[in-house]
N, C-alpha and C. Protein backbone atom coordinates (compact mmCIF):
# COMPACT_ATOMS: atom_id res chain seq x y z
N UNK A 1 21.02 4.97 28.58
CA UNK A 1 19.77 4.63 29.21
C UNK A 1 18.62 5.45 28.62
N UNK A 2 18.51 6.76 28.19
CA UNK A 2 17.84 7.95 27.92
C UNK A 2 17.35 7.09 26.38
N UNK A 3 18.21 6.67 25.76
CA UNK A 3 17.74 5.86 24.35
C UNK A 3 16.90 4.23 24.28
N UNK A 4 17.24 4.03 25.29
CA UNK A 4 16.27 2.38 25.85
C UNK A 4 15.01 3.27 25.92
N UNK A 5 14.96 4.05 27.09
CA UNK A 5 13.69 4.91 27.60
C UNK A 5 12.88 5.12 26.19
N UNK A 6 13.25 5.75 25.87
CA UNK A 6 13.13 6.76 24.28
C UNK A 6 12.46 5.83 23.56
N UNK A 7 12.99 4.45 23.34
CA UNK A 7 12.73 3.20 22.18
C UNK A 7 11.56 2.21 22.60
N UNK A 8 11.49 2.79 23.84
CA UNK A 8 10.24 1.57 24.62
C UNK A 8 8.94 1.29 23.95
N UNK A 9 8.24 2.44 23.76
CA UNK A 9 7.58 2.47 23.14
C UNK A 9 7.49 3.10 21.43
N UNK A 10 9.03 2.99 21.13
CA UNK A 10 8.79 3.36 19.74
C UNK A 10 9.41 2.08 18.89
N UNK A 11 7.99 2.16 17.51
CA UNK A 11 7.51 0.94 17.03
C UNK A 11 7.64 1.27 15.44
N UNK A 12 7.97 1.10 14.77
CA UNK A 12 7.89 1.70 12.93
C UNK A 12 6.31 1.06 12.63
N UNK A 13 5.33 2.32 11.98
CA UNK A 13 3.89 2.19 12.05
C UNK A 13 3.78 1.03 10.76
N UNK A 14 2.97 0.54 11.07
CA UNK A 14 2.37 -0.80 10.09
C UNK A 14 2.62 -0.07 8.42
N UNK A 15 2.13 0.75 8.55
CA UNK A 15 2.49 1.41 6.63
C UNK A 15 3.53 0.98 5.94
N UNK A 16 4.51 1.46 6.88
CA UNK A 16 5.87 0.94 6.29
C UNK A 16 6.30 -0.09 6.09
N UNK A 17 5.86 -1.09 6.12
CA UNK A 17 5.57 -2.70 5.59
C UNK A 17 5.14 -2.76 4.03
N UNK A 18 4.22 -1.89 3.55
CA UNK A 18 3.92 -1.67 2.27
C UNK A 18 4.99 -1.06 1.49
N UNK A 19 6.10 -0.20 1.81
CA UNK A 19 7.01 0.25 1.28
C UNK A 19 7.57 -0.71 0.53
N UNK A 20 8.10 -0.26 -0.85
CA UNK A 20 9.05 -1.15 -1.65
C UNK A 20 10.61 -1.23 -0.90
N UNK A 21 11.45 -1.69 -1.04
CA UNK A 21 12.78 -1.71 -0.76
C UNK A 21 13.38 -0.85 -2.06
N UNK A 22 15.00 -0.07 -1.99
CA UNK A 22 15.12 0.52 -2.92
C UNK A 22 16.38 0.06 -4.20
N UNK A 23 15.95 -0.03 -4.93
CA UNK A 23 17.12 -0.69 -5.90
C UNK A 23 18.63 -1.42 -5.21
N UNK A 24 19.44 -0.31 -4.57
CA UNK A 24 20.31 -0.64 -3.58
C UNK A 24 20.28 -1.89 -2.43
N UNK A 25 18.80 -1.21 -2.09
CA UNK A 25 18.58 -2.51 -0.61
C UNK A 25 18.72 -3.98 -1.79
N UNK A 26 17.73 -3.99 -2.79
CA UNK A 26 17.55 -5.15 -3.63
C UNK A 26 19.07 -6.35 -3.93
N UNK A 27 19.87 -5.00 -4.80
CA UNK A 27 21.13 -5.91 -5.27
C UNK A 27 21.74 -6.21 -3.90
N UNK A 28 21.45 -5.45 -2.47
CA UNK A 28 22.63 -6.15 -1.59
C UNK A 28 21.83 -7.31 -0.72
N UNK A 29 19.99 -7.49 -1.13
CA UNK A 29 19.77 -9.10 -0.95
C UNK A 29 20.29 -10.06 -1.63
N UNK A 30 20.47 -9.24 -3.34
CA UNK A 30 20.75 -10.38 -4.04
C UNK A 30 22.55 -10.92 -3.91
N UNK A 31 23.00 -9.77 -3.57
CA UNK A 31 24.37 -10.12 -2.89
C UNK A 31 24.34 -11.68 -1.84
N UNK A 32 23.65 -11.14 -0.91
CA UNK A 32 24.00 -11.57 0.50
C UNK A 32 23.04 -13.23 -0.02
N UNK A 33 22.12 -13.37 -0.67
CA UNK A 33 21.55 -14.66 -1.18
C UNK A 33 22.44 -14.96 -2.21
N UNK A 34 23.39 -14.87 -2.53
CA UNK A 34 24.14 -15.45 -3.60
C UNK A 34 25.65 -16.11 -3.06
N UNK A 35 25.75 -14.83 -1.81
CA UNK A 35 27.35 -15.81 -0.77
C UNK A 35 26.41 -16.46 -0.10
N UNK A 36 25.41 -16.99 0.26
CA UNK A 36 24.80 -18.40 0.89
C UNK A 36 24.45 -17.40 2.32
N UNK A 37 24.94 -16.20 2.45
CA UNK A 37 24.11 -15.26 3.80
C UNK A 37 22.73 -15.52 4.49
N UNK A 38 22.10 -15.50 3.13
CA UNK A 38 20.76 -15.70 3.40
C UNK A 38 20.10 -16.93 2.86
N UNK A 39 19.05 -17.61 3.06
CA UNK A 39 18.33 -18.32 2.57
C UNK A 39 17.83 -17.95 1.01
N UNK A 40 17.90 -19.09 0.15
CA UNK A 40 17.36 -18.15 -1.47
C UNK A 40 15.88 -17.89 -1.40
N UNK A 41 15.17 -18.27 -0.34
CA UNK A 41 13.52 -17.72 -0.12
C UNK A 41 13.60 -16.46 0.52
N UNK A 42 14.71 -16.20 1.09
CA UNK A 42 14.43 -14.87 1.79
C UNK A 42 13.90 -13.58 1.25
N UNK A 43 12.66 -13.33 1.94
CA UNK A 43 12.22 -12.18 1.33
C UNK A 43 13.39 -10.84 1.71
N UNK A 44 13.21 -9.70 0.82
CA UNK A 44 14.25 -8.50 0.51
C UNK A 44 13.03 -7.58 1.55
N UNK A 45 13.50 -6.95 2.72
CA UNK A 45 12.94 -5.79 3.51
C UNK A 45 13.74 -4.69 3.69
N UNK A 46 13.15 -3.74 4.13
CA UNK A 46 13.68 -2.30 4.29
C UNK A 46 14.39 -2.19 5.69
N UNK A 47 15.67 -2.05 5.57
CA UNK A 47 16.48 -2.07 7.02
C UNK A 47 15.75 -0.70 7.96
N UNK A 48 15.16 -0.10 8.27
CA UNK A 48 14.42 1.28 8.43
C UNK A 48 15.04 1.64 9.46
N UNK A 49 15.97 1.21 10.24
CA UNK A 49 16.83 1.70 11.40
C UNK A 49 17.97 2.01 10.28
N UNK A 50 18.60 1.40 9.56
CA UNK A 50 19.83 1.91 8.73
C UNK A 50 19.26 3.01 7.96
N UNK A 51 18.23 3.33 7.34
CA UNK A 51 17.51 4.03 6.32
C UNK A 51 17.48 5.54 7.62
N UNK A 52 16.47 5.30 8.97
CA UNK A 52 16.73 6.69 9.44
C UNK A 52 18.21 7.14 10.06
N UNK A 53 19.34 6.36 10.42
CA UNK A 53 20.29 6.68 10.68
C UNK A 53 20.80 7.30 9.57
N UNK A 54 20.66 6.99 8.38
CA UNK A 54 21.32 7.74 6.68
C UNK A 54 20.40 9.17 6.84
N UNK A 55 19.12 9.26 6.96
CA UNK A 55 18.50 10.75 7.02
C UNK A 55 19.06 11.51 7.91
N UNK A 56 19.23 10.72 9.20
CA UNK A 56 19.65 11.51 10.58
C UNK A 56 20.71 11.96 11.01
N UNK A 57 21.95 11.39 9.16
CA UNK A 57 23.15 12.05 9.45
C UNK A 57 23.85 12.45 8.38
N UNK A 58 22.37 12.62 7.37
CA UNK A 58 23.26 13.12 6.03
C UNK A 58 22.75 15.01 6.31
N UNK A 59 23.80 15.59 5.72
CA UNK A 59 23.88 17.25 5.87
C UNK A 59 23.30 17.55 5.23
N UNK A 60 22.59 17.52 3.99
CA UNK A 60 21.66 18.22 3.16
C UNK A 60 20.32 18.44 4.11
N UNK A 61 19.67 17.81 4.72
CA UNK A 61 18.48 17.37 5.27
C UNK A 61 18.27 18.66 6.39
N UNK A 62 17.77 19.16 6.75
CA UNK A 62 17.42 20.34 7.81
C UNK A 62 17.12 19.54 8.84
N UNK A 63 17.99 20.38 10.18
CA UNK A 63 17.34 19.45 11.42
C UNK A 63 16.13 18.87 12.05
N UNK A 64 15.09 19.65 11.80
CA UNK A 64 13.80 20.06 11.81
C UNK A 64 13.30 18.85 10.97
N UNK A 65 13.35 18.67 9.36
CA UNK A 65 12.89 18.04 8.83
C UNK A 65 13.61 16.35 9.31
N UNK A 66 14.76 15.90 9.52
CA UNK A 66 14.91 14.95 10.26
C UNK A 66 14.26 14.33 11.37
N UNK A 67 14.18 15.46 12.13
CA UNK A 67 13.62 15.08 13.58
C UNK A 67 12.29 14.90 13.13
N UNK A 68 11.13 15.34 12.22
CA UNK A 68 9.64 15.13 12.03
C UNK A 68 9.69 13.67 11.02
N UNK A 69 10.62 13.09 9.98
CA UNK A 69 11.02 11.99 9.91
C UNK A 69 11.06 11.16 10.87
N UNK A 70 11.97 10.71 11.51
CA UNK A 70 11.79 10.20 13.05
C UNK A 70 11.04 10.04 13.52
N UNK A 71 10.24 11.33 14.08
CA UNK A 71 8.92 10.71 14.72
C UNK A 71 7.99 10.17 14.18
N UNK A 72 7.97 10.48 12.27
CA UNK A 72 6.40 10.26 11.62
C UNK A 72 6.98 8.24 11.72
N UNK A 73 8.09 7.98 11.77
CA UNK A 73 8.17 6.20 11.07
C UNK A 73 8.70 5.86 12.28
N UNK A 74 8.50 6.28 13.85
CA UNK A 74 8.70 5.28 14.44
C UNK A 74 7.49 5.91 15.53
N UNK A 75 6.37 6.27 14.79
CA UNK A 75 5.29 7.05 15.38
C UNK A 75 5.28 7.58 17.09
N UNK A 76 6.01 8.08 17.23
CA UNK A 76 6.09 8.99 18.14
C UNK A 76 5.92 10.61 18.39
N UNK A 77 5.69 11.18 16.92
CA UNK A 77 4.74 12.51 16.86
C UNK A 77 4.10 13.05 18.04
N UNK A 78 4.25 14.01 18.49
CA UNK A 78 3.50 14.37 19.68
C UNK A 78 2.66 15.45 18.88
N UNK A 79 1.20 14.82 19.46
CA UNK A 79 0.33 15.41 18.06
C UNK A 79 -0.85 16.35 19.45
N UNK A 80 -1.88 17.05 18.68
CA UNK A 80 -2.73 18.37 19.65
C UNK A 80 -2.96 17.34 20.73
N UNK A 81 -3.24 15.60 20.27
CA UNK A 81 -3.85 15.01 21.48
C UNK A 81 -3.36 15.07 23.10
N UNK A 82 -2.04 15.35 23.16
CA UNK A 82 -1.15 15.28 24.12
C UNK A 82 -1.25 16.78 24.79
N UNK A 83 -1.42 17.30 23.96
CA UNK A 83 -1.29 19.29 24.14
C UNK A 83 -2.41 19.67 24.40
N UNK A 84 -3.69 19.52 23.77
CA UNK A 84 -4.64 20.27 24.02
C UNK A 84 -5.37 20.10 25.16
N UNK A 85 -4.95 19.55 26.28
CA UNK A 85 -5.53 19.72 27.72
C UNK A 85 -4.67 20.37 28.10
N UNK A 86 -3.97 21.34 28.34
CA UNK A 86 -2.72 22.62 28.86
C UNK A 86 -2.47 23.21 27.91
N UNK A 87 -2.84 23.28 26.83
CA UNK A 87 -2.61 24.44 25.65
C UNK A 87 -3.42 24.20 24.55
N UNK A 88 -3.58 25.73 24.12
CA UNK A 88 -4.18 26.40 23.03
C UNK A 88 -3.54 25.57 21.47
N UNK A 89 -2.12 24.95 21.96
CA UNK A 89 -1.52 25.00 21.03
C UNK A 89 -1.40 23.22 20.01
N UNK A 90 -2.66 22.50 20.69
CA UNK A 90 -2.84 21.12 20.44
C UNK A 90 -4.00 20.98 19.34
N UNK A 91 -3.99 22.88 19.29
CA UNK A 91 -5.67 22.47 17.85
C UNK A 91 -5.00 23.25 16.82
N UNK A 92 -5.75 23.31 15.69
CA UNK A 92 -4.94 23.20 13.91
C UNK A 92 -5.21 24.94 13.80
N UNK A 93 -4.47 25.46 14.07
CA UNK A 93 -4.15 26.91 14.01
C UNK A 93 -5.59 27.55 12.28
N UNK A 94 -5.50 26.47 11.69
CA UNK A 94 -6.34 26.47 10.38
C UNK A 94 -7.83 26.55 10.77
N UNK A 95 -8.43 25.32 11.47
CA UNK A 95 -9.45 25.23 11.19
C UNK A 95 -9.96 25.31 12.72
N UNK A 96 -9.34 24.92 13.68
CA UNK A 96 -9.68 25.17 15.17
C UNK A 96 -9.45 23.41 15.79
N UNK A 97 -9.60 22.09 14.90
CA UNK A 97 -9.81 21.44 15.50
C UNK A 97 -8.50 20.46 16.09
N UNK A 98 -8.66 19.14 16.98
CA UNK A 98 -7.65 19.07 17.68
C UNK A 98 -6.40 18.05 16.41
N UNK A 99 -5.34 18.96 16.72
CA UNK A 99 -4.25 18.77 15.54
C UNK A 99 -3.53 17.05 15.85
N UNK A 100 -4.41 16.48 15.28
CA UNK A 100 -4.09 14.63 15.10
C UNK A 100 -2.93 14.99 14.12
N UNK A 101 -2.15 13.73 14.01
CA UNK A 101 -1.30 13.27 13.09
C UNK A 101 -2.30 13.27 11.74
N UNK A 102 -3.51 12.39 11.46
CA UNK A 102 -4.30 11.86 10.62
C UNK A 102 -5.04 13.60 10.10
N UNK A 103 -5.28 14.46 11.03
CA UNK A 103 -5.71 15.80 10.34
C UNK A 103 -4.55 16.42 10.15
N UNK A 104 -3.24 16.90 10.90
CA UNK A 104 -2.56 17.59 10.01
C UNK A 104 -2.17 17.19 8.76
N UNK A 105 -2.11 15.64 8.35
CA UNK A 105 -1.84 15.49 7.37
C UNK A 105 -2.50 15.28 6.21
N UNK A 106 -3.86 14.25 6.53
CA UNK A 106 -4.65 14.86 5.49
C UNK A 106 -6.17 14.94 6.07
N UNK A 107 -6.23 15.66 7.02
CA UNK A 107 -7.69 15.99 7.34
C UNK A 107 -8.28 17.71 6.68
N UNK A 108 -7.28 18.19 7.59
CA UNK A 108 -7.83 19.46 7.44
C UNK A 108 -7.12 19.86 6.03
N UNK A 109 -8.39 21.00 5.61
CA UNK A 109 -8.54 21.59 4.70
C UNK A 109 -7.07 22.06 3.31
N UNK A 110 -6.33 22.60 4.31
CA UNK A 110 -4.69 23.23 4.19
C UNK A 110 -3.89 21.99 3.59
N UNK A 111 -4.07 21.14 4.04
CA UNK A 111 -3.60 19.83 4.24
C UNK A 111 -4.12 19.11 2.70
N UNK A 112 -4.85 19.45 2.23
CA UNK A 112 -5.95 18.47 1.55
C UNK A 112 -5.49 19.34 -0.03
N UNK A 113 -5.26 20.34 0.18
CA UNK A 113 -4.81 21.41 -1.00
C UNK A 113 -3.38 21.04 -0.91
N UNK A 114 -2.54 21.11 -0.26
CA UNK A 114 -1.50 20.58 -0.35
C UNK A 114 -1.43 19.50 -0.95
N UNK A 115 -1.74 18.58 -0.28
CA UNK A 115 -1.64 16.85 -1.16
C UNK A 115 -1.91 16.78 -2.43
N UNK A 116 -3.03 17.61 -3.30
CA UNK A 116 -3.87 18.22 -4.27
C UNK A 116 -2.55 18.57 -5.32
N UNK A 117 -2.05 19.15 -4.68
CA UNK A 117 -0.79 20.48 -5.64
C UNK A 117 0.30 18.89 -6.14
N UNK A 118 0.29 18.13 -4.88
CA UNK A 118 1.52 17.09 -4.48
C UNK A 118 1.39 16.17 -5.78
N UNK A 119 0.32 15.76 -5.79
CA UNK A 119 -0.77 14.60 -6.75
C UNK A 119 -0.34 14.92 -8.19
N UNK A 120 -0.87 16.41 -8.23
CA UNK A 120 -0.47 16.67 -10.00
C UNK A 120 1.04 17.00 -10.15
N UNK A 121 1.61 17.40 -9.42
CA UNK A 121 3.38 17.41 -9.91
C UNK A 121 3.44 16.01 -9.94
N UNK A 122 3.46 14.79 -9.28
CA UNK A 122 4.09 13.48 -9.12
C UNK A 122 3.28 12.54 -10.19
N UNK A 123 2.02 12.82 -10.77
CA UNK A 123 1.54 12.86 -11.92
C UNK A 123 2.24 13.24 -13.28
N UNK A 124 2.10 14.24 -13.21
CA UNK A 124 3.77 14.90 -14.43
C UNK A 124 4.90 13.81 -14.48
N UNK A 125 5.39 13.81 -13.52
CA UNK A 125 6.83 13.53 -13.15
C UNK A 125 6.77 12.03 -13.17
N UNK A 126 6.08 11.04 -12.65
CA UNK A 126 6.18 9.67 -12.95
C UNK A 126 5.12 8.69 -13.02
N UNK A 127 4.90 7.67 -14.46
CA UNK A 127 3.79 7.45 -15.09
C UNK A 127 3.44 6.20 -13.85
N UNK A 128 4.38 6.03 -13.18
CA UNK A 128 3.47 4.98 -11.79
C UNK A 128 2.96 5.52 -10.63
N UNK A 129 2.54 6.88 -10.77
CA UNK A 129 2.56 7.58 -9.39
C UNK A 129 1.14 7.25 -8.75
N UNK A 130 1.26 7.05 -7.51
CA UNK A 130 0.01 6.50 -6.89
C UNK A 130 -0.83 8.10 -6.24
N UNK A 131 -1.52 8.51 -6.55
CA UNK A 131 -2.06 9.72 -5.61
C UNK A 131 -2.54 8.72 -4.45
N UNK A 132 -2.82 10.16 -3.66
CA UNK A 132 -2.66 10.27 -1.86
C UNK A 132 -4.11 9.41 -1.44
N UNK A 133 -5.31 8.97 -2.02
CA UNK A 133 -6.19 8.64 -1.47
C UNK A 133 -6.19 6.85 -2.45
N UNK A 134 -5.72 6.62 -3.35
CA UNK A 134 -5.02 5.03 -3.14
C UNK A 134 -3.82 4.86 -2.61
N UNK A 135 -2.70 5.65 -1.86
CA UNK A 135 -1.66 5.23 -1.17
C UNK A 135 -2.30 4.65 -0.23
N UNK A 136 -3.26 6.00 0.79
CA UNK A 136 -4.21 5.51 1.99
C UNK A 136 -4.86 4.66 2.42
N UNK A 137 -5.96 4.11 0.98
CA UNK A 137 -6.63 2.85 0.94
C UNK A 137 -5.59 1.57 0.87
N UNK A 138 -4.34 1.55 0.53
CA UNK A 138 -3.58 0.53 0.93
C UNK A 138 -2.94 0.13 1.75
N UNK A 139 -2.48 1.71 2.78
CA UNK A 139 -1.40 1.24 3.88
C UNK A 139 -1.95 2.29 5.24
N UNK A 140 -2.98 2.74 5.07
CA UNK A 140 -3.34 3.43 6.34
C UNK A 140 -4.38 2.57 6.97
């Protein structure tokens, strides 16, 4: 019952619609459209309940970082908005202001240098890499 409760209002945020599917998900559409499973128009989507059950129970992953997974893709984050009428502890320890999902991640300052550092490694590393302010303009 505690997991109905839990799921009521949790929704996977519109972004994740823009996500690609991953090589794997691909060949097992093209599987399942080839034994007649599926329709051959069927579009290929991201199972995202099978995808966080694989984060939420593979051992490499830190508990911590699972559980902030979870909440960021089925947006349930409990962000300063909820906190900062009974605590100190609902504004951005950084800059003072109230700690949104949208400022811890890329509002405030801390945040913005981070993404910064993020941009030029994933730059290096792969010649399709989208930095953080055209990811945004497409799926935020």
């Amino acid at each position: 019952m505690n997991k109905k409760i839990r799921n009521i209002s949790a929704s996977p945020l519109p972004a994740l619609e823009h996500w690609k599917p991953s090589r794997g998900e691909i060949s097992l559409h093209k599987r399942k459209v080839e034994k007649g499973d599926l329709p051959p128009n069927a579009s290929c989507k991201i199972n995202w309940q099978f995808r966080i059950q694989k984060i939420i129970n593979c051992p490499f992953v830190m508990p911590k970082y699972r559980q902030l997974i979870y909440w960021i893709t089925t947006n349930t984050l409990c962000t300063g908005k909820q906190l900062v009428h009974y605590s100190s502890r609902g504004l951005c320890p950084n800059c003072g202001f109230t700690a949104t999902w949208q400022h811890m991640f890329f509002e405030c300052q801390l945040s913005a240098d981070i993404w910064k550092i993020l941009d030029e490694l994933g730059k290096e590393q792969w010649d399709d890499y989208l930095p953080l302010e055209k990811m945004k303009s497409q799926s935020f």
